[in-house]
C-alpha atoms as a PDB file:
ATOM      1  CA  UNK A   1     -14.898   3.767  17.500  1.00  0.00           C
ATOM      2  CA  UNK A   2     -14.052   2.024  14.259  1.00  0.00           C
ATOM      3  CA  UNK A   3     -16.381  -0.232  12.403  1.00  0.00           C
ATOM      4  CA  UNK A   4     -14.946  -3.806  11.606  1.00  0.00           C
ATOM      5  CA  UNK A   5     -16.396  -5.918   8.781  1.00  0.00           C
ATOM      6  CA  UNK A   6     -15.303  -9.676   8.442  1.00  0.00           C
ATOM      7  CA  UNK A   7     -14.847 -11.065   5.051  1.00  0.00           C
ATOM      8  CA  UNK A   8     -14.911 -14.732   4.259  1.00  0.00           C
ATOM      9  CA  UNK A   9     -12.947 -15.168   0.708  1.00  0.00           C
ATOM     10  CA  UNK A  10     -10.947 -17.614  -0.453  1.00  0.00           C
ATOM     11  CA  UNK A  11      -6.838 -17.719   0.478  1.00  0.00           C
ATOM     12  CA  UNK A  12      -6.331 -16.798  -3.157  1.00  0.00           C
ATOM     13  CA  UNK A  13      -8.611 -13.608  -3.692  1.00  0.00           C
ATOM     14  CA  UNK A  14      -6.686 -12.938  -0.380  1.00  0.00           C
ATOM     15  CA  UNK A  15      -3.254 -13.106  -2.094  1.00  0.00           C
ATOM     16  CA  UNK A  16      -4.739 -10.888  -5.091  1.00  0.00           C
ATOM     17  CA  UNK A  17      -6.097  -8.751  -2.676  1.00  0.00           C
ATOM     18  CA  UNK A  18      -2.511  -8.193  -1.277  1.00  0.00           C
ATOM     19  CA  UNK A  19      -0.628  -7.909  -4.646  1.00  0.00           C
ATOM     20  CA  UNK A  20      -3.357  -4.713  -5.192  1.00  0.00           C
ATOM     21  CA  UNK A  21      -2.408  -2.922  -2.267  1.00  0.00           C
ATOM     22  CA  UNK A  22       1.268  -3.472  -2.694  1.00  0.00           C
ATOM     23  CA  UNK A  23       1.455  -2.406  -5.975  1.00  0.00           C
ATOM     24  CA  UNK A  24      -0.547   1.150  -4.778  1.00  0.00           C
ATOM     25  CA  UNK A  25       1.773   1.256  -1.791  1.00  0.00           C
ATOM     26  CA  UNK A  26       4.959   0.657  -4.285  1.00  0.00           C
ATOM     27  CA  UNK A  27       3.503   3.698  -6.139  1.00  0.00           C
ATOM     28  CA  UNK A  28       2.921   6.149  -3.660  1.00  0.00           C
ATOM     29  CA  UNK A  29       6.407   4.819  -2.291  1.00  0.00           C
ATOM     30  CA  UNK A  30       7.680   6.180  -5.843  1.00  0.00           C
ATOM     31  CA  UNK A  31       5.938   9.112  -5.849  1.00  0.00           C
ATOM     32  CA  UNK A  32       7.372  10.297  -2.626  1.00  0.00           C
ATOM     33  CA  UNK A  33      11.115   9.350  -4.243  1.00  0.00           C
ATOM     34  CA  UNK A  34       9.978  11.351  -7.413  1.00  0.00           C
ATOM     35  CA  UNK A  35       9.488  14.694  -4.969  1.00  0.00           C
ATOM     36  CA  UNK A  36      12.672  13.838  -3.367  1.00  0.00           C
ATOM     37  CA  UNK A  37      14.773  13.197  -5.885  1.00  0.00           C
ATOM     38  CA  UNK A  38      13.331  14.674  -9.215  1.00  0.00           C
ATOM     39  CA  UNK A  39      13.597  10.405 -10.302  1.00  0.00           C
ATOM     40  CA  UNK A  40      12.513   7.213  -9.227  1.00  0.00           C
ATOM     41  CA  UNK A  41      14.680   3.956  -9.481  1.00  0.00           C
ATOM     42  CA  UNK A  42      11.036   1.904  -8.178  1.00  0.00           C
ATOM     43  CA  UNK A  43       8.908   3.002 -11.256  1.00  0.00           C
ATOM     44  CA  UNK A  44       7.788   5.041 -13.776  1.00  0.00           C
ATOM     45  CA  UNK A  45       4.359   5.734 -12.732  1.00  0.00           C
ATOM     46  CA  UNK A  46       3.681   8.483  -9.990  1.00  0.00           C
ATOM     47  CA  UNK A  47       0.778   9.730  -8.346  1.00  0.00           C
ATOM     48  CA  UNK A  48      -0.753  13.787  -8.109  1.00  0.00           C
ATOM     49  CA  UNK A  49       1.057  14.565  -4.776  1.00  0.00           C
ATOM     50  CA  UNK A  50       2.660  18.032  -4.077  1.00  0.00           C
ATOM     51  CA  UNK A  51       4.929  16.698  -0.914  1.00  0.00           C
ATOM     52  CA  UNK A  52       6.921  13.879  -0.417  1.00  0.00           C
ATOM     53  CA  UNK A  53       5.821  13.380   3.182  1.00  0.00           C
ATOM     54  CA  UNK A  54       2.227  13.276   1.980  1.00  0.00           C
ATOM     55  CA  UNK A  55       3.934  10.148  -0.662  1.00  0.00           C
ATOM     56  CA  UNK A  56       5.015   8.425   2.282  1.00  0.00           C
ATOM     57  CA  UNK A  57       1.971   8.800   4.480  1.00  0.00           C
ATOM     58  CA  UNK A  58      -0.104   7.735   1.686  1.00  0.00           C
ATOM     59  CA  UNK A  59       2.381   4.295   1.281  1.00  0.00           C
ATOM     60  CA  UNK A  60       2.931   3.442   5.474  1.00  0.00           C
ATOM     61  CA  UNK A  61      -0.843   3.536   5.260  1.00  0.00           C
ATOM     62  CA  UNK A  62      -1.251   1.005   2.269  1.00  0.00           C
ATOM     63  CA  UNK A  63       1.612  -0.880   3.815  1.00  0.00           C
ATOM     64  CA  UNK A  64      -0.649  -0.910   7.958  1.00  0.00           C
ATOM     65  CA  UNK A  65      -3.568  -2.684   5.585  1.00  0.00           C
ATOM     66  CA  UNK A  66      -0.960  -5.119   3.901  1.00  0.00           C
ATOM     67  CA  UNK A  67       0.360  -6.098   7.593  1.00  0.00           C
ATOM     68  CA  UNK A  68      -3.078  -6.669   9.153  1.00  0.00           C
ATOM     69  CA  UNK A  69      -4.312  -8.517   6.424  1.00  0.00           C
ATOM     70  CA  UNK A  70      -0.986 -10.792   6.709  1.00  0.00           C
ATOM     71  CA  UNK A  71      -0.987 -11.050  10.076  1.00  0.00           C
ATOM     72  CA  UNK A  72      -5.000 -12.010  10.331  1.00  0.00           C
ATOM     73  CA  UNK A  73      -3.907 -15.453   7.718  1.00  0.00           C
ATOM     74  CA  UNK A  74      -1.017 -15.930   9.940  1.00  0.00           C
ATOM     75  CA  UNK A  75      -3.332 -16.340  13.084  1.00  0.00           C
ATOM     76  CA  UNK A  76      -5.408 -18.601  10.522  1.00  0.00           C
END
């Protein structure tokens, strides 16, 4: 069973919080286009990543975080 720790921060450390993870999920997201495609129209920067399926795990999982957090201010 998972272990869930609540946070109280303010709504704008929240949004900073956000930004953070979606610019690490935007990279692994270019990464996995990098291993694709040999280039990336998303970025320049790429991550050390041998498969482009490991890429996109890597990014659905930053992107899981990014929804729950959004959804938990929505219910706010």
């Amino acid at each position: 069973m998972e272990e869930f720790v609540t946070l109280r921060l303010p709504r704008g450390d929240v949004g900073q919080i956000i930004d953070g993870l979606t610019q690490r999920m935007i990279v692994w997201k270019t990464t996995a286009e990098f291993l694709e495609t040999g280039y990336s129209q998303l970025g320049d920067f790429i991550e050390e990543c041998s498969k482009p399926e490991e890429a996109h795990f890597i990014a659905e999982y930053y992107q899981n975080i990014i929804d729950l957090i959004k959804k938990q201010l929505e219910n706010q």
